[in-house]
Structures are given as C-alpha cells and as structure tokens.
Protein backbone atom coordinates (compact mmCIF):
# COMPACT_ATOMS: atom_id res chain seq x y z
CA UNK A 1 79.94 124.40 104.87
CA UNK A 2 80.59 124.97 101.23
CA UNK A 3 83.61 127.34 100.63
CA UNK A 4 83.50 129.10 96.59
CA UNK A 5 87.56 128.35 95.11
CA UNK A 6 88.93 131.56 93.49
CA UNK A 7 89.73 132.14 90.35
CA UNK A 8 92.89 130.52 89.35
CA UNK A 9 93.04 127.51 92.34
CA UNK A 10 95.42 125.60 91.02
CA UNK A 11 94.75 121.15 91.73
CA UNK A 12 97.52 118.36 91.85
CA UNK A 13 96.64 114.90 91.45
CA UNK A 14 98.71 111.92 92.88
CA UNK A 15 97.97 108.47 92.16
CA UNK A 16 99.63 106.17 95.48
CA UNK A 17 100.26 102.64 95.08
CA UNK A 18 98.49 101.59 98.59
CA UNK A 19 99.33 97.68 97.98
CA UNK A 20 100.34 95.39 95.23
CA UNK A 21 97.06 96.01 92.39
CA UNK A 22 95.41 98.89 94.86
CA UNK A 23 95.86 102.08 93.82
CA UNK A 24 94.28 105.46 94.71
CA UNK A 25 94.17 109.23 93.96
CA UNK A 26 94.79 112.03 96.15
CA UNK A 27 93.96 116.03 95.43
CA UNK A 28 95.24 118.83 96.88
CA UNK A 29 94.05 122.23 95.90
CA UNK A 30 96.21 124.93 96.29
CA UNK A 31 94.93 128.69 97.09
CA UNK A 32 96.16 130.82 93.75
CA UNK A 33 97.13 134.28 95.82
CA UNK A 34 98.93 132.59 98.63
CA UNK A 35 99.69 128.94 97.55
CA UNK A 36 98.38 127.16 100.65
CA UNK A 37 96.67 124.19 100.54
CA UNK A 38 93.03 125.15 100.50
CA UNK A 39 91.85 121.15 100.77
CA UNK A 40 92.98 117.59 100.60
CA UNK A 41 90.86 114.72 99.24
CA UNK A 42 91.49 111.27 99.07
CA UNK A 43 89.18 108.80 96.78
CA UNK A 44 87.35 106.42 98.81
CA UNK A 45 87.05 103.73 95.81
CA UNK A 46 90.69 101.61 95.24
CA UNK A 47 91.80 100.95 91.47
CA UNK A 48 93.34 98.04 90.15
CA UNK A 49 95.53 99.76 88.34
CA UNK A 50 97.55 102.97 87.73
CA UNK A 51 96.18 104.17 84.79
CA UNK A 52 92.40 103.60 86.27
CA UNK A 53 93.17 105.57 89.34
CA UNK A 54 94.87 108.42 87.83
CA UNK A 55 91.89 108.44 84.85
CA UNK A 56 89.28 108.97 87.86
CA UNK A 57 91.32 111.01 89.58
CA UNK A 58 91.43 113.31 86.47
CA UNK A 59 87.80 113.02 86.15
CA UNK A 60 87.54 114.05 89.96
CA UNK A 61 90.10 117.16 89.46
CA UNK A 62 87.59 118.47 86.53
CA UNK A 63 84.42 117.91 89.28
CA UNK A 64 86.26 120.26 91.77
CA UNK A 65 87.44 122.75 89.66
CA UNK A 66 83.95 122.61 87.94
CA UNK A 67 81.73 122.71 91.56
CA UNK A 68 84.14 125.19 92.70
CA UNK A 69 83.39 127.49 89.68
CA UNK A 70 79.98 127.32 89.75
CA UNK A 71 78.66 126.54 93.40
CA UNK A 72 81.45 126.68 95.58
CA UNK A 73 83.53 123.53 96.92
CA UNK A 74 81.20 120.56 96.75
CA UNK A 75 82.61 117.43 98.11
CA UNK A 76 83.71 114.48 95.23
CA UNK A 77 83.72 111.60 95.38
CA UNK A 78 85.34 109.40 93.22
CA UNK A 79 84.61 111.61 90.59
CA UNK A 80 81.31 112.06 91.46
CA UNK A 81 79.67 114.80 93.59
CA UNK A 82 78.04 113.78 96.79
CA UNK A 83 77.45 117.00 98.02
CA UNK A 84 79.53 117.14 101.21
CA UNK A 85 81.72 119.54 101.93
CA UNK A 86 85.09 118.83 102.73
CA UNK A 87 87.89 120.28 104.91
C-alpha cells in the first residue's frame, strides 16, 4: 500500500561498511510532526566503496523524497523506483 510523506519528512542516510570493500546505504525517514520513523530502507545492491554507496544512497534519498511528493511512498531501489511499497 502506498502511504503519501508529509510535507517536511525529514531522510537520513547511512552508508555501513558490511565487509572489507562492501558497503551499503541505509534510509530512514522520519515523520516531521512527531519525529518517528515513518520507514527504513536498506539498498539491495553492495558498493565497492564509500563514496559509491553514499553517492547512490543520495541519489535514492532524492527518489523518496521526490515519489513521496508527488505519488506517495513508492518503494526505491537502489536509487531507482520499483514500485513497491515498503514498510
């Protein structure tokens, strides 16, 4: 089911170091009224480095915000919509 972000829903981006050269993002939206977590994603894709990982997860952040804005919470992945929602 595809939930519509309010205005002002704040993202954080974390890139994790998963093993030595694998890297990944993670994205947690945050509810702007309450500050709850409204949803956690985690890219599917590993990175060899850092710098890759947090670059698509930037690129991912902008597809959320962007979906959310404009058709409600669309599922992303790895910084491209797929069109599943997600918890």
């Amino acid at each position: 089911m595809t939930q519509k972000l309010r205005p002002g829903t704040r993202a954080t981006l974390q890139v994790r170091q998963l093993l030595p050269g694998e890297f990944a993002w993670i994205i947690t939206l945050l509810d702007p009224e309450s500050g709850n977590v409204h949803s956690t994603n985690y890219s599917e894709k590993r990175y060899g480095s850092q710098d890759e990982a947090s670059a698509a997860g930037k690129a991912a952040v902008v597809e959320f915000l962007g979906a959310g804005a404009k058709t409600g919470l669309a599922g992303v992945k790895d910084g491209k919509p797929d069109g599943k929602p997600r918890p």
